[in-house]
PDB file of N, CA and C in Angstrom:
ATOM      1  N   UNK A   1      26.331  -4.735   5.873  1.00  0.00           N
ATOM      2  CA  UNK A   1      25.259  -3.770   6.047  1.00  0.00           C
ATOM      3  C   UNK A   1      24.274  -3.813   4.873  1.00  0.00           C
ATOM      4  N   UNK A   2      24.732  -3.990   3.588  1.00  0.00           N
ATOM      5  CA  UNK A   2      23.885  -3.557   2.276  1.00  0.00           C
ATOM      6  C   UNK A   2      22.617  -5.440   2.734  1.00  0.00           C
ATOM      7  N   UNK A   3      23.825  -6.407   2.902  1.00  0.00           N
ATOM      8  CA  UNK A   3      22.333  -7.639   2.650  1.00  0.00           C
ATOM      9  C   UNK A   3      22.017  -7.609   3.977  1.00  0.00           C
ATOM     10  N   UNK A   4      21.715  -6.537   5.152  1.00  0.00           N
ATOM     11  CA  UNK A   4      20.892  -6.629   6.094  1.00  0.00           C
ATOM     12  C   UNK A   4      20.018  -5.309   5.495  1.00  0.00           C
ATOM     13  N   UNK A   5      20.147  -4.471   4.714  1.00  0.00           N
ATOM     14  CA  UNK A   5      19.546  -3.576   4.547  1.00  0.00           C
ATOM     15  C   UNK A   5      18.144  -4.207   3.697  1.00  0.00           C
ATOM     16  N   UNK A   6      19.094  -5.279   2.833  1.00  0.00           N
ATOM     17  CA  UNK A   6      18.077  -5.787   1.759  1.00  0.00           C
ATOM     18  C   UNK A   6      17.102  -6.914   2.157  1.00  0.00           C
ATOM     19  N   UNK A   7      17.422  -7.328   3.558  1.00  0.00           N
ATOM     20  CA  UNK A   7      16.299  -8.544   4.114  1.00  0.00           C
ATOM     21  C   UNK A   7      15.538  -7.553   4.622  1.00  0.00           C
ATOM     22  N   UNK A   8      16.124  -6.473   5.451  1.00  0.00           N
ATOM     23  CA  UNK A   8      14.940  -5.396   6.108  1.00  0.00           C
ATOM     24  C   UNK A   8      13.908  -5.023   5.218  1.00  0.00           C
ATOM     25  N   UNK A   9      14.478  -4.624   4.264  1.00  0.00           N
ATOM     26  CA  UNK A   9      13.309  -3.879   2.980  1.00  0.00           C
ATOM     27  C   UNK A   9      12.192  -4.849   2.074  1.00  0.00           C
ATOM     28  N   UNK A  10      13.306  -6.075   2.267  1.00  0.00           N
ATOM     29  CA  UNK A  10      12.126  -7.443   1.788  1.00  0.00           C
ATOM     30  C   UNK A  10      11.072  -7.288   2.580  1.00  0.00           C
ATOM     31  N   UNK A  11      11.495  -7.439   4.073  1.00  0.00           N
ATOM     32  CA  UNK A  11      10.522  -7.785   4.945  1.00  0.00           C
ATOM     33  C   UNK A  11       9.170  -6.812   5.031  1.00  0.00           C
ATOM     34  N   UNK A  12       9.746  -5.552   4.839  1.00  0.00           N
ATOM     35  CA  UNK A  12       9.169  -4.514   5.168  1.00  0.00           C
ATOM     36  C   UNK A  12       7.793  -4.287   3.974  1.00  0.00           C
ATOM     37  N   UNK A  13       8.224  -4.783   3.203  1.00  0.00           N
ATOM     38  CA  UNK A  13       7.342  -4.586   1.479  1.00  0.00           C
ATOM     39  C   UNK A  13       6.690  -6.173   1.429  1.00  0.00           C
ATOM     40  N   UNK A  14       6.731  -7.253   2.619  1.00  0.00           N
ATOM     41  CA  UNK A  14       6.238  -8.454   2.606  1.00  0.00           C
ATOM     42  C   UNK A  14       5.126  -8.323   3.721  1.00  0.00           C
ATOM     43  N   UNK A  15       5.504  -7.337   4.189  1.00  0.00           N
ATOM     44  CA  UNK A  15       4.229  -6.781   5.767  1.00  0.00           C
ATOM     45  C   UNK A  15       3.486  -5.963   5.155  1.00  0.00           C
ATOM     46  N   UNK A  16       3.816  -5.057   4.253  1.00  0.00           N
ATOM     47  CA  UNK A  16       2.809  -4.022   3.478  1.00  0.00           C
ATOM     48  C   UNK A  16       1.883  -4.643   2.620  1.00  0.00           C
ATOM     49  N   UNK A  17       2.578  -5.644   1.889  1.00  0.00           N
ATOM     50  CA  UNK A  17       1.601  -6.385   1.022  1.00  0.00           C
ATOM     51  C   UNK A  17       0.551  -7.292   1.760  1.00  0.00           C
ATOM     52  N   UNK A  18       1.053  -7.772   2.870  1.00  0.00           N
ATOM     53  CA  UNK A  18       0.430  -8.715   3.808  1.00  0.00           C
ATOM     54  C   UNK A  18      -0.673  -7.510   4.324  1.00  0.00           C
ATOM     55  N   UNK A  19      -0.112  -6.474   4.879  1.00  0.00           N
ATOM     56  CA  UNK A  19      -1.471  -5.336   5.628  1.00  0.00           C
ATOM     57  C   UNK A  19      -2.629  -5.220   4.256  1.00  0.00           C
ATOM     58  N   UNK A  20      -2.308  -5.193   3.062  1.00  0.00           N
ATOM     59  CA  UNK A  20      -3.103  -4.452   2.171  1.00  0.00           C
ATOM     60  C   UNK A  20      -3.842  -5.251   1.756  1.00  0.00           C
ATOM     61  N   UNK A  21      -3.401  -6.392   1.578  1.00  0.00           N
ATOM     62  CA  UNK A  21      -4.172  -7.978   1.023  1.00  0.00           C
ATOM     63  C   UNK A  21      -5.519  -7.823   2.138  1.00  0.00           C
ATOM     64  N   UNK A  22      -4.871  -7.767   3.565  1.00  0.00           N
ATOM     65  CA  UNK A  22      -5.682  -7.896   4.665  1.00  0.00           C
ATOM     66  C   UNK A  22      -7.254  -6.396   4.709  1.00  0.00           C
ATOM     67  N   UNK A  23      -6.866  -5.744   4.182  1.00  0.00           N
ATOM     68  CA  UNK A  23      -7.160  -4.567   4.223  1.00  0.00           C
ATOM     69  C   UNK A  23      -7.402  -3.772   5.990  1.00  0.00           C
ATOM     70  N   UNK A  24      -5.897  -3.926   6.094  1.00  0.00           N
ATOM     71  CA  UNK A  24      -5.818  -3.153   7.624  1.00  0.00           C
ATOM     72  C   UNK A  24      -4.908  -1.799   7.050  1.00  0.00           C
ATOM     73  N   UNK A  25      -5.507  -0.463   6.884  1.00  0.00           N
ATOM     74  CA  UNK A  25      -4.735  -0.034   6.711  1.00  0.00           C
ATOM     75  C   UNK A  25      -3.861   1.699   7.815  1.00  0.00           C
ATOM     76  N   UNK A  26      -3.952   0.513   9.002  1.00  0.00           N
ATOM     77  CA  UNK A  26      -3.319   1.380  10.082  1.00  0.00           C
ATOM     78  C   UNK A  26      -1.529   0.522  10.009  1.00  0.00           C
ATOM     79  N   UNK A  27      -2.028  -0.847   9.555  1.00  0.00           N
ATOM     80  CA  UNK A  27      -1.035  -1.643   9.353  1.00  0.00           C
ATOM     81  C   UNK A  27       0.217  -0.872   8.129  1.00  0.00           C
ATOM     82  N   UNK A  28      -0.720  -1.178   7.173  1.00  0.00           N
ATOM     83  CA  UNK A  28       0.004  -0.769   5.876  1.00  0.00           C
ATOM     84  C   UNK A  28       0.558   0.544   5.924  1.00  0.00           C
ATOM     85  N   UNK A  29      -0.387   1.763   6.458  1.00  0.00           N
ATOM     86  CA  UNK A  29       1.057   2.815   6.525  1.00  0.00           C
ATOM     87  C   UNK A  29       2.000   2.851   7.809  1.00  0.00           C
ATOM     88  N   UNK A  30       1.863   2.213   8.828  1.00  0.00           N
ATOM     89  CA  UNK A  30       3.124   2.027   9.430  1.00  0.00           C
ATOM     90  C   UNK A  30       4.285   0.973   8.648  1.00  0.00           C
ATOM     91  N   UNK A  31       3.667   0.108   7.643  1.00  0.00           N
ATOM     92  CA  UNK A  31       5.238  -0.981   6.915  1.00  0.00           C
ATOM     93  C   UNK A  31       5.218   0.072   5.688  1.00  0.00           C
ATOM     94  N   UNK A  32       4.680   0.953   5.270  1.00  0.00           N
ATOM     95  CA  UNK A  32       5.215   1.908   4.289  1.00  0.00           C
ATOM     96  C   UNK A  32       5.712   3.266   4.996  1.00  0.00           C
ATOM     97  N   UNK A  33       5.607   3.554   6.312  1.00  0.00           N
ATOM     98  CA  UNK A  33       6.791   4.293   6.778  1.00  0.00           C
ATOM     99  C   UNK A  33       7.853   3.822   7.132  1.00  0.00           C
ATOM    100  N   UNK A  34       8.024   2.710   7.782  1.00  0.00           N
ATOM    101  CA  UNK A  34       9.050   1.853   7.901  1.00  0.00           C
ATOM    102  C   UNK A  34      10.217   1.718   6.344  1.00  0.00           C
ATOM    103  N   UNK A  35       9.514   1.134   5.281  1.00  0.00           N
ATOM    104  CA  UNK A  35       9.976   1.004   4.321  1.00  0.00           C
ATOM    105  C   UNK A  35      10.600   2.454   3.924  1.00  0.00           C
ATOM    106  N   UNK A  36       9.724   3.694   4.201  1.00  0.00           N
ATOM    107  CA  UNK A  36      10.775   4.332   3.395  1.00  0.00           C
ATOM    108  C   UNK A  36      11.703   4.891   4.528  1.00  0.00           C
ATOM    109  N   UNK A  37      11.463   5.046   5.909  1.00  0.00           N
ATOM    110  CA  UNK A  37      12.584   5.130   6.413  1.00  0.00           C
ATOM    111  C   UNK A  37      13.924   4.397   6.022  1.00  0.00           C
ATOM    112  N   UNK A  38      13.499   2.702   5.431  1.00  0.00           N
ATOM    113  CA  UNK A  38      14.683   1.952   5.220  1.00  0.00           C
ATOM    114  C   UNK A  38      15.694   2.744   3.568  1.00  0.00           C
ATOM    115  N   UNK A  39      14.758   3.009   2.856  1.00  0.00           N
ATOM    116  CA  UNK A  39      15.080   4.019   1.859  1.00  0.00           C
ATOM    117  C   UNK A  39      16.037   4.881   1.966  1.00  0.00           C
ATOM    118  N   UNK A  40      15.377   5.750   2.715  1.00  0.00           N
ATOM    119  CA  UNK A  40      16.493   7.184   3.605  1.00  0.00           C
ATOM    120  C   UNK A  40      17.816   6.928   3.928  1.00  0.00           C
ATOM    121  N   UNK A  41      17.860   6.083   4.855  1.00  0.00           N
ATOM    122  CA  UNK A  41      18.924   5.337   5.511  1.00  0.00           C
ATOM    123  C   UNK A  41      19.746   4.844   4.354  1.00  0.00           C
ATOM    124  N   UNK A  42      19.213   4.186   3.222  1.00  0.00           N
ATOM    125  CA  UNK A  42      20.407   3.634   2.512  1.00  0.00           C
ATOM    126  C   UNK A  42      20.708   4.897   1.448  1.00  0.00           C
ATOM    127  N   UNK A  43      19.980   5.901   1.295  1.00  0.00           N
ATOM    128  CA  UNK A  43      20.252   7.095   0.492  1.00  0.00           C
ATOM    129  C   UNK A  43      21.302   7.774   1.326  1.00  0.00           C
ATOM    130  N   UNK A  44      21.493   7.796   2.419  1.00  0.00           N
ATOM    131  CA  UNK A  44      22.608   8.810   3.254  1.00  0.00           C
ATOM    132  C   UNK A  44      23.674   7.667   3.071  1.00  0.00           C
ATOM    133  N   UNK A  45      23.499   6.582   3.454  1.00  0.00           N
ATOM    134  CA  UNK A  45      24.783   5.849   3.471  1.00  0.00           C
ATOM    135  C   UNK A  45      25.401   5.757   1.484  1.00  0.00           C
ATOM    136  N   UNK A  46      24.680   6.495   0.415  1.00  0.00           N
ATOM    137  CA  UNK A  46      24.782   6.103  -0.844  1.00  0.00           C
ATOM    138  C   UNK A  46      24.577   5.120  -1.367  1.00  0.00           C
ATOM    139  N   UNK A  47      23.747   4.485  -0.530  1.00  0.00           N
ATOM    140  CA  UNK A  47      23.386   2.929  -1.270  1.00  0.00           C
ATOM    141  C   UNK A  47      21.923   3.115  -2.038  1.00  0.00           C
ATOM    142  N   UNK A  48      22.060   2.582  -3.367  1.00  0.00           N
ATOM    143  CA  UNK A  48      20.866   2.871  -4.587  1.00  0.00           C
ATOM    144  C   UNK A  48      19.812   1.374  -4.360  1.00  0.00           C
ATOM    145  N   UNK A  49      18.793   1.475  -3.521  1.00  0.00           N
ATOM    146  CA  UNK A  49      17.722   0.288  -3.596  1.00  0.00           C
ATOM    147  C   UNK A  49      16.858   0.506  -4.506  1.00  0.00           C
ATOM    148  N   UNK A  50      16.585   1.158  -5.321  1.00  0.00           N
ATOM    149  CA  UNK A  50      15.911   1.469  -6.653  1.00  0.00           C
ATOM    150  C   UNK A  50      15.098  -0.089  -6.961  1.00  0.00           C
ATOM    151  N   UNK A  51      16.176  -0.864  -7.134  1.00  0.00           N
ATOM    152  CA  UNK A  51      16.203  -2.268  -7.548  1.00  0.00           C
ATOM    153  C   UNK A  51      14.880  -2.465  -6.877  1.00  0.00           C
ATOM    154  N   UNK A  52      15.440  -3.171  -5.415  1.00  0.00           N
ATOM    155  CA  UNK A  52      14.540  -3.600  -4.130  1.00  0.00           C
ATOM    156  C   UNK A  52      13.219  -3.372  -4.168  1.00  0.00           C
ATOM    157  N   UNK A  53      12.997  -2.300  -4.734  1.00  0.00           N
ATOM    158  CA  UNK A  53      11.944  -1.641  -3.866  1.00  0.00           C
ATOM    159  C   UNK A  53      10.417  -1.331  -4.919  1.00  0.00           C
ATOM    160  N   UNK A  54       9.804  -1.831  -4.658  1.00  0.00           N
ATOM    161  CA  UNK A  54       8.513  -1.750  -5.424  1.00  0.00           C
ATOM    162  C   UNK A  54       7.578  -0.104  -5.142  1.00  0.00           C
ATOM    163  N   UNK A  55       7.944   0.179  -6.426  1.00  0.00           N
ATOM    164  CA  UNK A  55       7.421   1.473  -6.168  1.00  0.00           C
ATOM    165  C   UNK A  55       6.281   1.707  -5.960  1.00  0.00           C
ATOM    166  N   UNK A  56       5.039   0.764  -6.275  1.00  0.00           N
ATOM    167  CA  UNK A  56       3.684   0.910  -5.851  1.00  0.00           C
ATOM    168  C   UNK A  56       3.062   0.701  -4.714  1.00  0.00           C
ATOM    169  N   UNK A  57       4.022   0.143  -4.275  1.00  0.00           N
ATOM    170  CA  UNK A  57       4.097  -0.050  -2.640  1.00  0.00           C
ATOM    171  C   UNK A  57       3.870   1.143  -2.315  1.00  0.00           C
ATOM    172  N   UNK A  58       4.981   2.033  -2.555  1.00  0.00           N
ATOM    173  CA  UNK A  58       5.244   3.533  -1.335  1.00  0.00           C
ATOM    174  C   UNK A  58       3.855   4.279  -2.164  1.00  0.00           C
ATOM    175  N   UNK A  59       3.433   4.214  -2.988  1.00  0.00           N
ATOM    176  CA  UNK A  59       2.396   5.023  -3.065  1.00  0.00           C
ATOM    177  C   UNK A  59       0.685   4.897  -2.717  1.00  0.00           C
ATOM    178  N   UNK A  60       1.120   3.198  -1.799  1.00  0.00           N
ATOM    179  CA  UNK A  60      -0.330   3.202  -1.693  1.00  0.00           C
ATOM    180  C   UNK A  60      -1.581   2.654  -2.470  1.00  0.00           C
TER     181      UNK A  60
END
């Protein structure tokens, strides 16, 4: 579960960067809700993606 969690969240922060580069940004906040849904999910299960996860991403 944890290295499917961690290709999801790659992917997810590789589509955001891809929407933002593009400047589509109907794109970019659907892969930054996505992303932090993937967040959530590993916070209930206790899993710490801290690491993973580029924080400037979720803010846009």
């Amino acid at each position: 579960m944890i290295e499917e969690l961690r290709i999801q969240i790659t992917a997810a922060q590789e589509r955001l960067a891809a929407a933002v580069e593009a400047d589509q940004p109907y794109e970019a906040a659907r892969h930054r809700a996505r992303l932090e849904d993937l967040i959530e999910m590993a916070a209930r299960h206790g899993i710490d993606v801290s690491a993973w996860v580029d924080q400037a991403r979720l803010r846009g």
